[in-house]
C-alpha atoms as a PDB file:
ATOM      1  CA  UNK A   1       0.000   0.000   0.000  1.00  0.00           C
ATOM      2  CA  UNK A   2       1.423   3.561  -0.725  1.00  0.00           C
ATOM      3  CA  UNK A   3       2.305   5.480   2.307  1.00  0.00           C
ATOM      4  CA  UNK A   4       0.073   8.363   1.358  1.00  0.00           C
ATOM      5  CA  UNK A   5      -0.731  10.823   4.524  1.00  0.00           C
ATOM      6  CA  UNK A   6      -3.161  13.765   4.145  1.00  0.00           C
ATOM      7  CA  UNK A   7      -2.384  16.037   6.589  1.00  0.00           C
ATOM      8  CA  UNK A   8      -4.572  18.618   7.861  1.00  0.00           C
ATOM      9  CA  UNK A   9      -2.724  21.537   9.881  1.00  0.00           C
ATOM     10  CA  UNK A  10      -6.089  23.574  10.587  1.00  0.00           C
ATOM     11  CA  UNK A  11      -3.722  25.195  13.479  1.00  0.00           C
ATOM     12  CA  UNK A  12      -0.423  25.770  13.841  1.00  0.00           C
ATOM     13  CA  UNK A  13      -0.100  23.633  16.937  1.00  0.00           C
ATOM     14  CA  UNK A  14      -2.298  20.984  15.679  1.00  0.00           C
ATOM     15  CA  UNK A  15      -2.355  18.178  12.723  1.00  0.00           C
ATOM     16  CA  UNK A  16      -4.371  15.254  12.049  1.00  0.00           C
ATOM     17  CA  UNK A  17      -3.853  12.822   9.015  1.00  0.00           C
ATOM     18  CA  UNK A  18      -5.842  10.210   7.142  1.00  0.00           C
ATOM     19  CA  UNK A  19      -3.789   7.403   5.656  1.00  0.00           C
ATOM     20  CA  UNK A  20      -4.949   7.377   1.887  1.00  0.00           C
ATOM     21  CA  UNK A  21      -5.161   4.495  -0.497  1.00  0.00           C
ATOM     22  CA  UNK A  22      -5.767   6.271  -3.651  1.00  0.00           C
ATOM     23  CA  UNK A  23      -6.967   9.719  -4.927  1.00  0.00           C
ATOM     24  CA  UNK A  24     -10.233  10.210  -6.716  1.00  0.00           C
ATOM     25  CA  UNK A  25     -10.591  13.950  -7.716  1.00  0.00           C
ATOM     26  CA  UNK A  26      -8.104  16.351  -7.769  1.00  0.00           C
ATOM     27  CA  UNK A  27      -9.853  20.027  -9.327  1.00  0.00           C
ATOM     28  CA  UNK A  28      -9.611  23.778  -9.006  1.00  0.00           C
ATOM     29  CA  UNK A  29     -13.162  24.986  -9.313  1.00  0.00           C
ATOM     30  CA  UNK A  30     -14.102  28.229  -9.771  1.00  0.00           C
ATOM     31  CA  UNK A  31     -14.151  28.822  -5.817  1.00  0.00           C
ATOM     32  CA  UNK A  32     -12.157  26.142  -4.418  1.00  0.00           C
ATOM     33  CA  UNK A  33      -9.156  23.356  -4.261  1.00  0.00           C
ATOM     34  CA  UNK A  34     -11.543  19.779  -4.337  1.00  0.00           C
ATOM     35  CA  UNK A  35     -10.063  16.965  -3.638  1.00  0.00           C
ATOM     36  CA  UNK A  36     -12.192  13.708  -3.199  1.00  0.00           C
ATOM     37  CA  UNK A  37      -9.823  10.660  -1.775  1.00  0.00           C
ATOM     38  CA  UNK A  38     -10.654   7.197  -0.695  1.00  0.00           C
ATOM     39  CA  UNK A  39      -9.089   6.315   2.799  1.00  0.00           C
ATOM     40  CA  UNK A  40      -7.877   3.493   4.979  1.00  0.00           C
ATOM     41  CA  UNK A  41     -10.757   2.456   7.102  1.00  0.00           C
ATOM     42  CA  UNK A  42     -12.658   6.263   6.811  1.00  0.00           C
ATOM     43  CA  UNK A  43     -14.164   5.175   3.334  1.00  0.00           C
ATOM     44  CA  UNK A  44     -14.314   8.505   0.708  1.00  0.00           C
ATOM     45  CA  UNK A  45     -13.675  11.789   1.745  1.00  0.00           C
ATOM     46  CA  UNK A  46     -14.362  15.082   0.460  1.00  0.00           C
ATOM     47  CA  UNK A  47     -11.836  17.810   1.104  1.00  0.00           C
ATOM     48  CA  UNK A  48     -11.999  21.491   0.488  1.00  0.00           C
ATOM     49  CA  UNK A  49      -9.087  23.468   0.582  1.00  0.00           C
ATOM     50  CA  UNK A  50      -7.235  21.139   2.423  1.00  0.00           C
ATOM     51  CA  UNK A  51      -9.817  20.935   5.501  1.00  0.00           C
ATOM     52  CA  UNK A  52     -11.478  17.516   5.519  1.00  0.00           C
ATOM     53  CA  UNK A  53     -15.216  18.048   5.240  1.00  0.00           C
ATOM     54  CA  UNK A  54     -16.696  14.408   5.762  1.00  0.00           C
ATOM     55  CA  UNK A  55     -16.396  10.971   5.013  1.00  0.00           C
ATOM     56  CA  UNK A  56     -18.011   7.930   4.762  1.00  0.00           C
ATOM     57  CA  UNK A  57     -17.269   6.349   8.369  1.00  0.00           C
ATOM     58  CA  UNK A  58     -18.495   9.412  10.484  1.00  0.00           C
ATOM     59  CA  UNK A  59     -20.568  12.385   8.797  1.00  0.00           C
ATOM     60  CA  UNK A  60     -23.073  10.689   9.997  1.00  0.00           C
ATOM     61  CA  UNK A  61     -22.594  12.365  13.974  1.00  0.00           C
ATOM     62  CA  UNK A  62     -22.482  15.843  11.647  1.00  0.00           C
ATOM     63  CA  UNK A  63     -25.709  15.557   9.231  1.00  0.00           C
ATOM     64  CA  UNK A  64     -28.010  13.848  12.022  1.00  0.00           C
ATOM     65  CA  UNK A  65     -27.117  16.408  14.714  1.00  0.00           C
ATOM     66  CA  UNK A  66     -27.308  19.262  12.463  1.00  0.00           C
ATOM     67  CA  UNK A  67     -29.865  18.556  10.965  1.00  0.00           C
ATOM     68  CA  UNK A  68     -32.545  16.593  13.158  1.00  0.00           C
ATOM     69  CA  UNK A  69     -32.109  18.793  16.246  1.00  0.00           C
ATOM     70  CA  UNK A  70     -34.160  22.092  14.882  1.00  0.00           C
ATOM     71  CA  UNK A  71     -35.972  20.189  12.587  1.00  0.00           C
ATOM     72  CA  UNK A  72     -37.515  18.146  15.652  1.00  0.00           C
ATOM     73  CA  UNK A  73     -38.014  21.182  17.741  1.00  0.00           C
ATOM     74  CA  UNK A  74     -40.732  22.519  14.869  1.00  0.00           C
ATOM     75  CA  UNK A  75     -43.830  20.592  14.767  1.00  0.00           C
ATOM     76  CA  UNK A  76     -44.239  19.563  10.937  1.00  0.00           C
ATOM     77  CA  UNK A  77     -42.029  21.518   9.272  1.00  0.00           C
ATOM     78  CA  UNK A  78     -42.871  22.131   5.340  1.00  0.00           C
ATOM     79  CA  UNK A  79     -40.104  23.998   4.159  1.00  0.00           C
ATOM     80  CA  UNK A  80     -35.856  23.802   4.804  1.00  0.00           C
ATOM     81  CA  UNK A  81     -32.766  25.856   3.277  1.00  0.00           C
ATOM     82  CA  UNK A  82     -29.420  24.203   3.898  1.00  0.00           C
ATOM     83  CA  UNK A  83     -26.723  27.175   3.884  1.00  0.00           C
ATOM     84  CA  UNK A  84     -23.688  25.373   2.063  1.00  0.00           C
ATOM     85  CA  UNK A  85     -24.370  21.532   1.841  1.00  0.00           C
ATOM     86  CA  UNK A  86     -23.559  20.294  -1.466  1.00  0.00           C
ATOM     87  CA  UNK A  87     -22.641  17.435  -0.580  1.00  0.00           C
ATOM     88  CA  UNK A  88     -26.007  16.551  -0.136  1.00  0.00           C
ATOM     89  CA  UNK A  89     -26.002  14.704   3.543  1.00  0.00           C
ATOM     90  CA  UNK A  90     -28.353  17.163   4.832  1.00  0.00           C
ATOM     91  CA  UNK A  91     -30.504  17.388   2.224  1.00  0.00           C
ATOM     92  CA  UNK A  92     -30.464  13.421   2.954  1.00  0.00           C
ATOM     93  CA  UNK A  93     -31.630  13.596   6.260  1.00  0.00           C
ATOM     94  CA  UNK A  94     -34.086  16.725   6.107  1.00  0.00           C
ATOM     95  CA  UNK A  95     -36.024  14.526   3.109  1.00  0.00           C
ATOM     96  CA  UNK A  96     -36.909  11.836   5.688  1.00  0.00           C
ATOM     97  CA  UNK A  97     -39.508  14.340   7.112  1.00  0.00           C
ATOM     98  CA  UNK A  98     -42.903  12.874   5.705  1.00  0.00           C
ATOM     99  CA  UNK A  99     -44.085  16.485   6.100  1.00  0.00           C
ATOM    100  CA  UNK A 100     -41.009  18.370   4.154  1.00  0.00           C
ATOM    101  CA  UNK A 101     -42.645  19.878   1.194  1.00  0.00           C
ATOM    102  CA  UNK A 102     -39.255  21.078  -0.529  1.00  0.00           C
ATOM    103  CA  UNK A 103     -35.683  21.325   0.991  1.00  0.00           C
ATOM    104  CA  UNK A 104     -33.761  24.141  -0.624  1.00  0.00           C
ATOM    105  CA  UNK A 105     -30.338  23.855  -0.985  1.00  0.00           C
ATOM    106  CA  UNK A 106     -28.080  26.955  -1.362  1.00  0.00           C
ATOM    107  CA  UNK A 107     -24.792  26.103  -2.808  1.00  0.00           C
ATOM    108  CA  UNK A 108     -22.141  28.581  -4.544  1.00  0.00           C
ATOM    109  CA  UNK A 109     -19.863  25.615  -6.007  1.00  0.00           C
ATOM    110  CA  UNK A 110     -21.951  23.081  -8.279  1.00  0.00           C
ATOM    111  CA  UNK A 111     -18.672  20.985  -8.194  1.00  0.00           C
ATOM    112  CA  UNK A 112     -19.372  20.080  -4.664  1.00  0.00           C
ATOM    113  CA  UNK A 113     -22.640  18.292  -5.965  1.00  0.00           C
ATOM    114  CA  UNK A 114     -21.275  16.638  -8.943  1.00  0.00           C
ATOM    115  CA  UNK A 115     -18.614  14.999  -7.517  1.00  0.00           C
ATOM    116  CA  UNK A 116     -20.641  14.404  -4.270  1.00  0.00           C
ATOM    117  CA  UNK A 117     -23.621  12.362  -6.000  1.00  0.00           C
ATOM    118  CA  UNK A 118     -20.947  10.197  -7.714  1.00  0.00           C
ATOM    119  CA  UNK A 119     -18.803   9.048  -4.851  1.00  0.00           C
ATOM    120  CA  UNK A 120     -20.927   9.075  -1.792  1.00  0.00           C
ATOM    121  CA  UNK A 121     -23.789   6.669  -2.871  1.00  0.00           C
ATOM    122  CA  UNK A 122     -24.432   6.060   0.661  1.00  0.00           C
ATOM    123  CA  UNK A 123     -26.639   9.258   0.826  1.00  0.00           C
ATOM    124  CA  UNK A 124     -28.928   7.943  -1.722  1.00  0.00           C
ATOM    125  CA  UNK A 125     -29.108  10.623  -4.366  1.00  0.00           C
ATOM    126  CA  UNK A 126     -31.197  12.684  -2.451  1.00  0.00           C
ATOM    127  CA  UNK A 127     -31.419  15.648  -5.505  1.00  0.00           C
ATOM    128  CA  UNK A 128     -33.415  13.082  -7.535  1.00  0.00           C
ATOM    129  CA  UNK A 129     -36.081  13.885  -5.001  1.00  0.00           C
ATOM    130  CA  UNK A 130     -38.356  16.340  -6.697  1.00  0.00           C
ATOM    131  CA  UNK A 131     -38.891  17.990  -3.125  1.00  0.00           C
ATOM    132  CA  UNK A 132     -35.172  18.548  -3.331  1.00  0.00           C
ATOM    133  CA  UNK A 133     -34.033  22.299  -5.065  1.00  0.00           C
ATOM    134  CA  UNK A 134     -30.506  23.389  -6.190  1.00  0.00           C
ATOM    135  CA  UNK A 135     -29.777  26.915  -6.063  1.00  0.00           C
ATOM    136  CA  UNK A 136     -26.360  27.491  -6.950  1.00  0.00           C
ATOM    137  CA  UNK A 137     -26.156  31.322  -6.015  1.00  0.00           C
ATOM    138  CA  UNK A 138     -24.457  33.050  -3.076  1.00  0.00           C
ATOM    139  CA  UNK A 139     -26.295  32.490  -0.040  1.00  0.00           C
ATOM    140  CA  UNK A 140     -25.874  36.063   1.117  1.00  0.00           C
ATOM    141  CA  UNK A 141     -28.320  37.657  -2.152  1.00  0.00           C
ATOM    142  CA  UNK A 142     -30.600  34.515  -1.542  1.00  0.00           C
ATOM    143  CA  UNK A 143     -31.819  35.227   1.413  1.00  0.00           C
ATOM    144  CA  UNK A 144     -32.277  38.768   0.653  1.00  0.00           C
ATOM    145  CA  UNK A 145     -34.824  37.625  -1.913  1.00  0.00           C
ATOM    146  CA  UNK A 146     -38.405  38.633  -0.723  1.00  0.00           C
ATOM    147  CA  UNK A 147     -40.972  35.677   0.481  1.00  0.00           C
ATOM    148  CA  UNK A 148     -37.848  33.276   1.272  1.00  0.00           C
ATOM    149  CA  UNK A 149     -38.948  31.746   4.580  1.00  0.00           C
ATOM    150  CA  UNK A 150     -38.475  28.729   5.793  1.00  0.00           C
ATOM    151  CA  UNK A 151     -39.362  26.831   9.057  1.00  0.00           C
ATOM    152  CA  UNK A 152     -35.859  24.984   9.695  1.00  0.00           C
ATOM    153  CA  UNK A 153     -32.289  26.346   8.433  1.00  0.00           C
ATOM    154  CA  UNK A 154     -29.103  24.448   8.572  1.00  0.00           C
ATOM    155  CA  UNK A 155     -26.135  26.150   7.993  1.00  0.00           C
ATOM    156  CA  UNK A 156     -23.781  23.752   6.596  1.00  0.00           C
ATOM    157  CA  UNK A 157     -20.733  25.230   5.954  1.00  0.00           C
ATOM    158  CA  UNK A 158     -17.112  24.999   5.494  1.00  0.00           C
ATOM    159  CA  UNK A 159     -14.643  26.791   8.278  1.00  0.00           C
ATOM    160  CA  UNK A 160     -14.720  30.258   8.700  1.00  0.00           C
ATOM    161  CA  UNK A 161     -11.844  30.712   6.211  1.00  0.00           C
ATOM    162  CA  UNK A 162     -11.644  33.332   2.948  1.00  0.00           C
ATOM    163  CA  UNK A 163     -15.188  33.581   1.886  1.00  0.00           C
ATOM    164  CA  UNK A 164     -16.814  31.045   3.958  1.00  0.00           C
ATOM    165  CA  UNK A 165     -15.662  34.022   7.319  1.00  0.00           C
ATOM    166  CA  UNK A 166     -18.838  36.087   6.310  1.00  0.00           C
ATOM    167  CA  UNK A 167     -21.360  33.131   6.787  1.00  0.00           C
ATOM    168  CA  UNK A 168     -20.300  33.634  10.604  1.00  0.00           C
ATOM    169  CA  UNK A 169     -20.954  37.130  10.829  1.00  0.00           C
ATOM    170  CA  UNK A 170     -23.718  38.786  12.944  1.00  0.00           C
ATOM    171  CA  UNK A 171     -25.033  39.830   9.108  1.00  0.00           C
ATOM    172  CA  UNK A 172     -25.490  36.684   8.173  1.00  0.00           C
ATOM    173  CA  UNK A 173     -27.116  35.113  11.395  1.00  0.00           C
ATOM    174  CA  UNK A 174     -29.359  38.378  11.154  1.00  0.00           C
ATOM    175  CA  UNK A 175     -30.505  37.002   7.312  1.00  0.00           C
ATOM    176  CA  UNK A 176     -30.979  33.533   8.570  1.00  0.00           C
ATOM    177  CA  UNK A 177     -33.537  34.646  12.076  1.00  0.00           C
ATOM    178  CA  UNK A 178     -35.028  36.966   9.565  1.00  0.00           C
ATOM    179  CA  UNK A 179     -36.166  34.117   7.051  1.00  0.00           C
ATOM    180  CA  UNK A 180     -37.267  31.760   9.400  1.00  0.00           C
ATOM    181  CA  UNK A 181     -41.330  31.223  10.095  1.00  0.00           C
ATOM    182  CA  UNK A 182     -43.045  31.583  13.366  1.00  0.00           C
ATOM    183  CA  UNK A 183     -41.818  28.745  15.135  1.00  0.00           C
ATOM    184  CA  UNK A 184     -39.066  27.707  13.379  1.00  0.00           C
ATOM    185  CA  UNK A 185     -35.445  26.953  14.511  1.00  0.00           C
ATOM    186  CA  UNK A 186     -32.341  26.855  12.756  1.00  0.00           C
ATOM    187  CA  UNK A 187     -28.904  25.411  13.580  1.00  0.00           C
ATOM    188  CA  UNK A 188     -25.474  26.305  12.491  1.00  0.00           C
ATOM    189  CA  UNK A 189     -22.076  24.865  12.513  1.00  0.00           C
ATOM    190  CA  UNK A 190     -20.070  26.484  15.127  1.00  0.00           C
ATOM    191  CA  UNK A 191     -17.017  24.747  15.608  1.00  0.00           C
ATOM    192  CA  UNK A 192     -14.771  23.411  18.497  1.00  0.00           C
ATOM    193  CA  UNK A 193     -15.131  24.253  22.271  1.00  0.00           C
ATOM    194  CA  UNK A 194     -11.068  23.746  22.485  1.00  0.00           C
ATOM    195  CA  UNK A 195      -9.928  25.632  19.467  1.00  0.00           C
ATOM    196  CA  UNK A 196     -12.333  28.478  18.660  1.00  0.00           C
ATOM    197  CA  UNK A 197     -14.101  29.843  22.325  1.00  0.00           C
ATOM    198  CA  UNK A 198     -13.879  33.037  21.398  1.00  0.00           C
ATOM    199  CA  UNK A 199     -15.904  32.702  17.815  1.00  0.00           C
ATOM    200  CA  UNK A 200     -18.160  30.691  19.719  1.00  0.00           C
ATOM    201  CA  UNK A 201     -19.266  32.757  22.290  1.00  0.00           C
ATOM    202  CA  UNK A 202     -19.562  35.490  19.501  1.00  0.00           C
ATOM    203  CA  UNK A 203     -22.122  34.011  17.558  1.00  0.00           C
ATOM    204  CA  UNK A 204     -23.541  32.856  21.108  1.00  0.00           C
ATOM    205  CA  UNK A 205     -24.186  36.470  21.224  1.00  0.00           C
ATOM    206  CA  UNK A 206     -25.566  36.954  17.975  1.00  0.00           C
ATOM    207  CA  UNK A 207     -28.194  34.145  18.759  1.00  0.00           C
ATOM    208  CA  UNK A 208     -29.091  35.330  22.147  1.00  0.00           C
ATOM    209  CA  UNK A 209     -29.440  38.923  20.982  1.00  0.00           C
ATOM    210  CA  UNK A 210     -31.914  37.741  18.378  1.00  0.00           C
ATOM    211  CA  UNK A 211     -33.638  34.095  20.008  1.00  0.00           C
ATOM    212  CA  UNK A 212     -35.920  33.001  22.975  1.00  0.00           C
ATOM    213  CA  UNK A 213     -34.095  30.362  23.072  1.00  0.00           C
ATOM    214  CA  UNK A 214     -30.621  30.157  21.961  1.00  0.00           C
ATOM    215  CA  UNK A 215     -28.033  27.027  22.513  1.00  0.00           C
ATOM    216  CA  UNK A 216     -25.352  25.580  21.984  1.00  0.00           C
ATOM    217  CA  UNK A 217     -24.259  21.609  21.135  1.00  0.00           C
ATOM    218  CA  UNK A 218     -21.722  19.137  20.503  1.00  0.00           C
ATOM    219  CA  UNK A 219     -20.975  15.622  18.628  1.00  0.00           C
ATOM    220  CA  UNK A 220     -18.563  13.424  17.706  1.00  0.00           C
ATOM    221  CA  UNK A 221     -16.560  13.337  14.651  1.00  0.00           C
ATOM    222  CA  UNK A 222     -13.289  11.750  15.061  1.00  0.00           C
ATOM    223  CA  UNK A 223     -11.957  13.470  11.510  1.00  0.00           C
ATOM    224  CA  UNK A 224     -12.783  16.944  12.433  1.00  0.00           C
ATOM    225  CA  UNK A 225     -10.102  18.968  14.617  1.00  0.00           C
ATOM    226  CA  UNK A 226      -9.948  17.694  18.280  1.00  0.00           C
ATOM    227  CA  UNK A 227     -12.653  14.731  17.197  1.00  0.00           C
ATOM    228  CA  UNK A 228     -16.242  16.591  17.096  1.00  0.00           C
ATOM    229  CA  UNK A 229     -17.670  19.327  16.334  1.00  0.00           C
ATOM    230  CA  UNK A 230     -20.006  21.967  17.830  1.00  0.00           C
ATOM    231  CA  UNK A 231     -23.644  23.925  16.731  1.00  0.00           C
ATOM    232  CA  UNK A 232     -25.662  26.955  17.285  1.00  0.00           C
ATOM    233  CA  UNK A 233     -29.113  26.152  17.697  1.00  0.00           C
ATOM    234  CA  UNK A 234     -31.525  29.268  17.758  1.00  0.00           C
ATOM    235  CA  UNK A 235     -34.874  29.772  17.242  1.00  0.00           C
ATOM    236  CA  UNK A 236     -38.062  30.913  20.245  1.00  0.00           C
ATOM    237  CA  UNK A 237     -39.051  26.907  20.626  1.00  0.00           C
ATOM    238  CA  UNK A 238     -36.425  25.847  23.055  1.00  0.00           C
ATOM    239  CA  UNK A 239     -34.949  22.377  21.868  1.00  0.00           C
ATOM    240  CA  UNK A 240     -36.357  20.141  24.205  1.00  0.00           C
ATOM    241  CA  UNK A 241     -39.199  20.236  22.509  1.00  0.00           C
ATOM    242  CA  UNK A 242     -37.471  17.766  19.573  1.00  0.00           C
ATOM    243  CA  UNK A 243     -37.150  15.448  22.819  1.00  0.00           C
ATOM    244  CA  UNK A 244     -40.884  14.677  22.611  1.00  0.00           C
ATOM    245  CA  UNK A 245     -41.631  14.323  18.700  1.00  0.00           C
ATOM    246  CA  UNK A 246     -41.267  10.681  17.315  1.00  0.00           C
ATOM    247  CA  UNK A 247     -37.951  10.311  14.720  1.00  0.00           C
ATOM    248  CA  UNK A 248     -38.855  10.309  10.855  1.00  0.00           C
ATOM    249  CA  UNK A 249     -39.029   7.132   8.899  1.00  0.00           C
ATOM    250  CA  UNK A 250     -35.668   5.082   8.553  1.00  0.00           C
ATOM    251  CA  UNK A 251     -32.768   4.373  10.483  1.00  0.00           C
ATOM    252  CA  UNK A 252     -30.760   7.020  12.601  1.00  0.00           C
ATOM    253  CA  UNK A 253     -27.154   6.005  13.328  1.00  0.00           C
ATOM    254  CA  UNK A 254     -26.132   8.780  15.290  1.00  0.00           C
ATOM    255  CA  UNK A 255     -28.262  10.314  17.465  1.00  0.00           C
ATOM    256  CA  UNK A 256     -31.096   9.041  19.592  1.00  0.00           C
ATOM    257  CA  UNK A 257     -33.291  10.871  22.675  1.00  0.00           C
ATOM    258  CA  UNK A 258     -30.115  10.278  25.003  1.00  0.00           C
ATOM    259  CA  UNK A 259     -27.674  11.581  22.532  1.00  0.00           C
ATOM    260  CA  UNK A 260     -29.728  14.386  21.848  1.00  0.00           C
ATOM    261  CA  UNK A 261     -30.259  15.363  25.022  1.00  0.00           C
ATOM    262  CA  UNK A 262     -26.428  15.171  26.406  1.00  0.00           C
ATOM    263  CA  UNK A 263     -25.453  16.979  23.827  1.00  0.00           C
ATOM    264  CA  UNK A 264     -26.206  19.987  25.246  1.00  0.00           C
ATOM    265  CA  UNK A 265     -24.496  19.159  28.029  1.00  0.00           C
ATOM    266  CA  UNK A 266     -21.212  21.269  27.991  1.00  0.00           C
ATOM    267  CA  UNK A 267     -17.887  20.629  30.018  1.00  0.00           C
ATOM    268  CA  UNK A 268     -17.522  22.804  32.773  1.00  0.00           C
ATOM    269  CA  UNK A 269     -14.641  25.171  31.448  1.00  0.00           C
ATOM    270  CA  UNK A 270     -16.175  25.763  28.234  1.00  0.00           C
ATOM    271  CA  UNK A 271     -19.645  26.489  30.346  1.00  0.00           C
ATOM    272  CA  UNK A 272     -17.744  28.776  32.057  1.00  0.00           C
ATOM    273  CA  UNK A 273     -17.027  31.016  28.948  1.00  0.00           C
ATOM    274  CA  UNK A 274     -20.500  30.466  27.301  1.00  0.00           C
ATOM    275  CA  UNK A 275     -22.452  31.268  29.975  1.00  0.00           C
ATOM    276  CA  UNK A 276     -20.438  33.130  32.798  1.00  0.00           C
END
């Protein structure tokens, strides 16, 4: 077997690698360096930029949390806009919602998709779903469009790195509250307790400034930087309400009521700095 590494140095003090058997895509798109790679035991894995964005093994402690925690907390939601998500494992698990009447996704690099449908088959080619919708437009100007509400958004997006930084500003969060329905929640990534406290507890404030009920969560993702990775949920329906709503059809492999429920429990330290 080649001894092929792919190292990610997301900070200077800190590198993780995959041991890769072969690579599968290597393309400068119009917005970013794609890489798609098949690794030892991690299956496929899409990278952007050089920063890992999921593979086959694990995304699965990513999409469900991201995606099933605010859509739980909404009784019957109709209508979803994933921020980012090209990949399509959001898309995936919004879909499963018997109720979802169209699940928009938002996506600047149509790469992302067509590479995405052809080498993760495990997410069942969710954009042959005619509930599914491809918008391949800067999210920014989309949600500036008039009559664009929605009653769960997921912001699925890269890191906080060249363009991706805006989608983290108090701008953007302001867009996202502002297209939501009555009684709808959204839920954004929002990084790593260790690594990034002080972004964190910004965006804390942007949510708290603008939500009822604002909060944030954690799961684990052994490829992401210090093995998980963290979420914003905000909306005026506290979460807890997801704990009482039955799952939608097919099989979860991440979370379940106890898993959803600790993961809003935070370690004490990083409590400390959230909440004071």
């Amino acid at each position: 077997m080649n001894n092929i590494w792919l190292t990610e140095e997301l900070h200077s003090y800190y590198r993780k690698a995959l041991h890769v058997k072969r690579v599968l895509v290597e393309e400068q798109t119009d917005y970013q360096y794609l890489q798609v790679v098949e690794t030892e035991f991690f299956g496929n894995a899409l990278i952007l930029d050089g920063i890992i964005q999921l593979t086959e093994q694990d995304n699965m402690g990513y999409h469900e949390m991201i995606t099933h925690v605010p859509a739980l907390a909404v009784e019957n939601p109709k209508r979803a806009l994933v921020v980012g998500g090209g990949d399509g494992g959001s898309l995936q698990q919004l879909l499963r919602y018997p109720s979802m009447e169209e699940v928009v996704v938002c996506e600047l690099d149509r790469k992302v998709v067509e590479y995405s449908r052809q080498y993760f088959p495990g997410f069942g080619d969710p954009w042959s779903d005619p509930r599914a919708k491809l918008v391949v437009q800067d999210a920014f100007e989309y949600l500036k469009i008039p009559g664009n509400t929605f009653d769960v958004i997921v912001s699925d997006t890269t890191d906080p790195i060249g363009m991706a930084e805006r989608l983290f500003s108090e701008e953007f969060f302001g867009l996202m509250w502002g297209a939501l329905n009555p009684g709808g929640a959204l839920a954004t990534q929002c990084e790593q307790p260790y690594f990034d406290t002080a972004l964190i507890k910004e965006i804390y404030g942007f949510a708290r400034s603008m939500a009822k009920s604002p909060d944030y969560y954690y799961a684990q993702v052994p490829t992401y930087p210090g093995g998980g990775i963290g979420f914003m949920y905000a909306s005026n329906t506290p979460w807890q309400n997801g704990l009482t709503r039955a799952y939608p059809p097919g099989q979860m492999n991440y979370i379940n009521p106890d898993v959803h429920r600790a993961a809003f429990a935070l370690p004490e330290f990083f409590r400390r700095e959230l909440h004071g």
